[in-house]
N, C-alpha and C. Protein backbone atom coordinates (compact mmCIF):
# COMPACT_ATOMS: atom_id res chain seq x y z
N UNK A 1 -123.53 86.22 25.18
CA UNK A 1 -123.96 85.29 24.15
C UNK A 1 -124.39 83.99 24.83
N UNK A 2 -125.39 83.46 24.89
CA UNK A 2 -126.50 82.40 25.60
C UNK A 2 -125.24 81.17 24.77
N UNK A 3 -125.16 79.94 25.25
CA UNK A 3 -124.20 79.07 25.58
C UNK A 3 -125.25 78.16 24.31
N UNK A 4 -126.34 78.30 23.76
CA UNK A 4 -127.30 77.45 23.46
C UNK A 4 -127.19 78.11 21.99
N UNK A 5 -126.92 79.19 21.50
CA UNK A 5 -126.64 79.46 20.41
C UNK A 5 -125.74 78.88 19.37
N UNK A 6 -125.74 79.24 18.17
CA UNK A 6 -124.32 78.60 17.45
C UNK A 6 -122.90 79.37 17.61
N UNK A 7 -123.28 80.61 17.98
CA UNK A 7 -121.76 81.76 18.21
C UNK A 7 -121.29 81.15 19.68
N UNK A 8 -122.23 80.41 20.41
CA UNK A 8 -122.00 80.16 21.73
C UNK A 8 -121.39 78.79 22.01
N UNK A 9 -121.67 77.81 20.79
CA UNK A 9 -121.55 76.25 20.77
C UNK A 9 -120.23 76.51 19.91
N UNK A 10 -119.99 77.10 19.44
CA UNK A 10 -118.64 77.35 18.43
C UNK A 10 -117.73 77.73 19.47
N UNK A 11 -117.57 78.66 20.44
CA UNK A 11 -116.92 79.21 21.16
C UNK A 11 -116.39 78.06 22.46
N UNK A 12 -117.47 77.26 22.67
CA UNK A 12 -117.20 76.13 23.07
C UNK A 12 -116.17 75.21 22.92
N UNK A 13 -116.90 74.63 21.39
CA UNK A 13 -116.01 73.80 20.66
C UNK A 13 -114.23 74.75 20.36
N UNK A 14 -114.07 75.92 20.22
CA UNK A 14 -112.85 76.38 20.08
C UNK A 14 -111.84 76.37 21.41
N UNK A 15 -112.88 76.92 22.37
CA UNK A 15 -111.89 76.54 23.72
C UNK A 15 -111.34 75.59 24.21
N UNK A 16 -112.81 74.04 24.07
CA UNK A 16 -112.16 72.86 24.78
C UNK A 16 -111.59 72.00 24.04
N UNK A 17 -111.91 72.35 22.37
CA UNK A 17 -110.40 71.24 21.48
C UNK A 17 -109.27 71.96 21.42
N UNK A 18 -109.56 73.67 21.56
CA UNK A 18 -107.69 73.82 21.84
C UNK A 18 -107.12 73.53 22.46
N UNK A 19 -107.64 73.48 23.79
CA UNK A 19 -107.00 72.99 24.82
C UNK A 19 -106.54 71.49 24.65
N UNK A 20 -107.48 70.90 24.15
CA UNK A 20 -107.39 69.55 23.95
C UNK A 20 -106.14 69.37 23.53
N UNK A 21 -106.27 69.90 21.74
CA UNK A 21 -105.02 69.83 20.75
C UNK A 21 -103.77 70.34 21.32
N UNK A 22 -103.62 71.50 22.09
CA UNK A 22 -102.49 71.81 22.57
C UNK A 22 -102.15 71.21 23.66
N UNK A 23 -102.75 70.22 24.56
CA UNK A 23 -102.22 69.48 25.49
C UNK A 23 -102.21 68.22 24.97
N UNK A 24 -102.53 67.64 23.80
CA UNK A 24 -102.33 66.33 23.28
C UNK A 24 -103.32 65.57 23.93
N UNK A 25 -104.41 65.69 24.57
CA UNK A 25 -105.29 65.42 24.99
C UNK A 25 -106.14 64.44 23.93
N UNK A 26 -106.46 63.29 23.30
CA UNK A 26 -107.38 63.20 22.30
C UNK A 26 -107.00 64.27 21.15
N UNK A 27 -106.05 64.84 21.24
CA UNK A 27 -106.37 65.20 19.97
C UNK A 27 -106.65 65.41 18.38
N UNK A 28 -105.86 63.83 18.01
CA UNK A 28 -106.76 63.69 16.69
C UNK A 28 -108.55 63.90 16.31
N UNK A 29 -109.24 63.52 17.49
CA UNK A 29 -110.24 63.80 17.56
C UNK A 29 -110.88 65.16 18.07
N UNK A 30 -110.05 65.89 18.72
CA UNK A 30 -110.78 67.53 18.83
C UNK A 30 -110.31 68.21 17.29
N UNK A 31 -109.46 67.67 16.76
CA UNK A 31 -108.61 68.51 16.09
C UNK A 31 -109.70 68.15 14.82
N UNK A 32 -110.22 67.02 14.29
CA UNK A 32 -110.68 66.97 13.67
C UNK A 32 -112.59 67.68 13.69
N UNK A 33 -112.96 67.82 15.20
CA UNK A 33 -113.89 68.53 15.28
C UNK A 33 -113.87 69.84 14.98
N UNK A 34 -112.58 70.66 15.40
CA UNK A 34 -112.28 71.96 15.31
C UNK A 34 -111.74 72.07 13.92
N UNK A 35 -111.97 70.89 13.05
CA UNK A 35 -111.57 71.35 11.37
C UNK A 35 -113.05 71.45 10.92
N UNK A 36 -114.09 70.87 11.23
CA UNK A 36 -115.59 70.57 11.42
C UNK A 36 -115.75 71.98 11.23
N UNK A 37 -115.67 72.54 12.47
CA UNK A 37 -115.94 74.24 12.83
C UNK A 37 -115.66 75.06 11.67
N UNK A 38 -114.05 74.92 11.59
CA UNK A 38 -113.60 75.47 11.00
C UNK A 38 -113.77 75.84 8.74
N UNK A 39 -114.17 74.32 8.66
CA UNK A 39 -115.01 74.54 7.62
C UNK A 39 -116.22 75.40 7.69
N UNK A 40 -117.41 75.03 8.45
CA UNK A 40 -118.39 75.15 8.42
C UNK A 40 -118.52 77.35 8.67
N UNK A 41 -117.79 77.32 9.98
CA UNK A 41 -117.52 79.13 9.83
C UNK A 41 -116.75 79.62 8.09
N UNK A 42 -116.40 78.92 7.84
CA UNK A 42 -115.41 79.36 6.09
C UNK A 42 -117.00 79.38 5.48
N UNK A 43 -117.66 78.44 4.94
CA UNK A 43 -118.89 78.54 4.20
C UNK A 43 -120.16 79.19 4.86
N UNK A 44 -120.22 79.39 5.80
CA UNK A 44 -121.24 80.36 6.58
C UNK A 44 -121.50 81.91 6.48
N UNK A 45 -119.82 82.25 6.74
CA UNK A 45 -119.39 83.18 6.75
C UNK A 45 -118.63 84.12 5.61
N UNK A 46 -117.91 82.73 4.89
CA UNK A 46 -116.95 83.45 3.96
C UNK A 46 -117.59 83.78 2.86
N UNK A 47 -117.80 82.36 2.11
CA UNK A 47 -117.90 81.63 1.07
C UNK A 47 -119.18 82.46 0.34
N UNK A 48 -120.56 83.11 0.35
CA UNK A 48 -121.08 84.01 -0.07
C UNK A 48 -120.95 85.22 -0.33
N UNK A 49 -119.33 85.83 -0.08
CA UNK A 49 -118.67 86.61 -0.43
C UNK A 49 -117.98 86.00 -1.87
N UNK A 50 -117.88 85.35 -2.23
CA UNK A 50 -116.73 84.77 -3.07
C UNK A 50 -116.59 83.31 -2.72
N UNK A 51 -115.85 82.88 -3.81
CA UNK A 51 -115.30 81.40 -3.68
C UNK A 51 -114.04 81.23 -3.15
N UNK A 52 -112.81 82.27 -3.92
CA UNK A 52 -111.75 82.22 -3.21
C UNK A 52 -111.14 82.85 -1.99
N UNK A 53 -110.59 82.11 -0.91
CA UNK A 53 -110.50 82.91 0.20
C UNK A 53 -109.70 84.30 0.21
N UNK A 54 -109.16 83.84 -0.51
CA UNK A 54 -108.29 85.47 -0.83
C UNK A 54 -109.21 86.93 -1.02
N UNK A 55 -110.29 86.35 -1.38
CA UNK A 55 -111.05 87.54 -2.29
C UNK A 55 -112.18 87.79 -1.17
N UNK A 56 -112.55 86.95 -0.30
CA UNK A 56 -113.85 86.71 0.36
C UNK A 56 -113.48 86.78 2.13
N UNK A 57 -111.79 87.35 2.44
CA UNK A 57 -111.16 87.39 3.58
C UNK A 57 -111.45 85.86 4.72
N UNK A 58 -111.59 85.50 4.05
CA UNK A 58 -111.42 83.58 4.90
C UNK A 58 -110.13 82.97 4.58
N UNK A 59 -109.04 83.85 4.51
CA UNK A 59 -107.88 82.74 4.92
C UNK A 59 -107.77 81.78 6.07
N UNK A 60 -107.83 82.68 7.19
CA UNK A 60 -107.83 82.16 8.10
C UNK A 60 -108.91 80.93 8.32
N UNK A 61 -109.91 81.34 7.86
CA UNK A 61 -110.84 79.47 8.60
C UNK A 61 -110.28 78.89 7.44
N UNK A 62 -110.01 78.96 6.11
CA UNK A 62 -109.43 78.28 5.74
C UNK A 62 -108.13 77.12 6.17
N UNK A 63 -107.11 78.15 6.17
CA UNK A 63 -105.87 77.93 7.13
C UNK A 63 -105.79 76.58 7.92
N UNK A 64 -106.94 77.23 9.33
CA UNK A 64 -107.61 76.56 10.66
C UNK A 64 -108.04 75.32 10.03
N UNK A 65 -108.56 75.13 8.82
CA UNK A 65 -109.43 74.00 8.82
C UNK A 65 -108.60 73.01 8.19
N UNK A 66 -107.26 73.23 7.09
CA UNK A 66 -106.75 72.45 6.43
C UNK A 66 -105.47 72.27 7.88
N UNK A 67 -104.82 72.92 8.62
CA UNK A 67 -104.17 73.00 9.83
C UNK A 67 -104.95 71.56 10.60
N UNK A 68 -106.17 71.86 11.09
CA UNK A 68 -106.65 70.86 12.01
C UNK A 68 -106.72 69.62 11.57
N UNK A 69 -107.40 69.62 10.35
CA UNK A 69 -107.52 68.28 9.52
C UNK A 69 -106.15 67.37 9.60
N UNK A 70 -104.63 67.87 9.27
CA UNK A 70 -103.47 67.63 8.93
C UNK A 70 -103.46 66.62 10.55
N UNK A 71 -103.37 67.75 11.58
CA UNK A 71 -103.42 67.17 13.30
C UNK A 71 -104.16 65.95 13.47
N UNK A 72 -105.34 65.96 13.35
CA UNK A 72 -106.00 64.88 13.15
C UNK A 72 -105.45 63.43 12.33
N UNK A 73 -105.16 63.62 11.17
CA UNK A 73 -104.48 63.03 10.07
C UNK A 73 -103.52 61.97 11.06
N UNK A 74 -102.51 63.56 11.53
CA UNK A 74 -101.08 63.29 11.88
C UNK A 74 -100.85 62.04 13.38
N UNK A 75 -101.89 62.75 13.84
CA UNK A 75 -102.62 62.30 15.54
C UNK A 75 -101.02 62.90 16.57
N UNK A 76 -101.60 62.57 17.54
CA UNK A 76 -100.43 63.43 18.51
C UNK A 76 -98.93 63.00 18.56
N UNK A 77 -97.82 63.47 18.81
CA UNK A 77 -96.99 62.93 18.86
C UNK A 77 -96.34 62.53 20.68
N UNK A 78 -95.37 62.80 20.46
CA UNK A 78 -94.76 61.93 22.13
C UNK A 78 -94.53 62.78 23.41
N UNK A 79 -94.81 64.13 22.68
CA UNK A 79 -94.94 65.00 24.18
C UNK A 79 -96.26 65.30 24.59
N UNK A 80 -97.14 64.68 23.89
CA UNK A 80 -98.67 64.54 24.33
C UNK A 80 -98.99 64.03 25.28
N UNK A 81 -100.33 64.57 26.33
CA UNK A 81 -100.72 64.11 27.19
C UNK A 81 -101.12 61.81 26.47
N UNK A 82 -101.63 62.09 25.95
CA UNK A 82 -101.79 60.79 24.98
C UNK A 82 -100.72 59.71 25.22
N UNK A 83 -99.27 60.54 24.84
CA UNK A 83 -98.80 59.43 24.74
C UNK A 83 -97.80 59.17 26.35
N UNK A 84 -98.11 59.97 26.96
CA UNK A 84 -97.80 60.26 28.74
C UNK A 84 -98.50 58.43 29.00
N UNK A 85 -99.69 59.04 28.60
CA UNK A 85 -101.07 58.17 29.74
C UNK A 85 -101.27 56.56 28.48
N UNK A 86 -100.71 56.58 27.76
CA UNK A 86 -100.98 55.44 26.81
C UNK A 86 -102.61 56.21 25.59
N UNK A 87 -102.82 56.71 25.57
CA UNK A 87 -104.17 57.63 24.80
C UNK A 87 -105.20 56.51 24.33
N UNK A 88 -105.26 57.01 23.05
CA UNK A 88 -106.13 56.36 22.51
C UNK A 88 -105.59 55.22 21.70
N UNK A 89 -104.44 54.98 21.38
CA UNK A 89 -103.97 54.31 20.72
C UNK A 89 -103.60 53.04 21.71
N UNK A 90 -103.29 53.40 22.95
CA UNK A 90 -102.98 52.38 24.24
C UNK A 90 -101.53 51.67 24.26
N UNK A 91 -100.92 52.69 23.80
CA UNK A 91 -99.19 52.89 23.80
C UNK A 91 -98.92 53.91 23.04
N UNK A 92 -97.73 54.45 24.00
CA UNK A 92 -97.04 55.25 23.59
C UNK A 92 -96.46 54.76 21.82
N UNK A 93 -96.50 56.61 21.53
CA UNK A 93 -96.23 56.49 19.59
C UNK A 93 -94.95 56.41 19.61
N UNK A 94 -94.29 56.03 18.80
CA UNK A 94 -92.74 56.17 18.18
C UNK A 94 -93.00 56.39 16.89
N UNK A 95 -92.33 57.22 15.91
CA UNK A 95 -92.40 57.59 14.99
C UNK A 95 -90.68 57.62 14.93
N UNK A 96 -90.26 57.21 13.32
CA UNK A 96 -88.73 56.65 12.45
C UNK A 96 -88.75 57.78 11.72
């Protein structure tokens, strides 16, 4: 699959914000790209099957997309690369 495609730019975007998100890397911001994706494969794919995911087998990008959004929302917590290196926020998080 040519790297210049959309199956190819998706596959992209899934590898280097997981990584991202699972190393705390930036990840409010991959996480919110990979909810991007994750919508956009739900209505591409699903959503002309049906409206509800149940019926139209898109739980999952569903899932993925309200999941990533939340991460994003949430932003990383303290075993994140982020809050190691000071991130984006430029100190470490504490959360009460």
């Amino acid at each position: 699959m040519p790297l210049a495609s959309l199956v190819g730019v998706a596959r992209v975007i899934e590898l280097v914000g997981g990584l991202m998100i699972a190393f705390g890397l930036l990840a409010s911001f991959a996480a919110f790209i990979a909810s991007g994706l994750m919508a956009v494969a739900y209505f591409m794919a699903h959503f002309p099957r049906g409206f509800l995911p149940i019926l139209n087998q898109g739980e999952l990008a569903a899932l993925y997309c309200f999941l990533f959004l939340y991460i994003a929302a949430r932003g990383s917590e303290i075993w994140s690369l982020d809050s190691i290196f000071g991130g984006a926020r430029g100190r470490p998080t504490t959360r009460t």
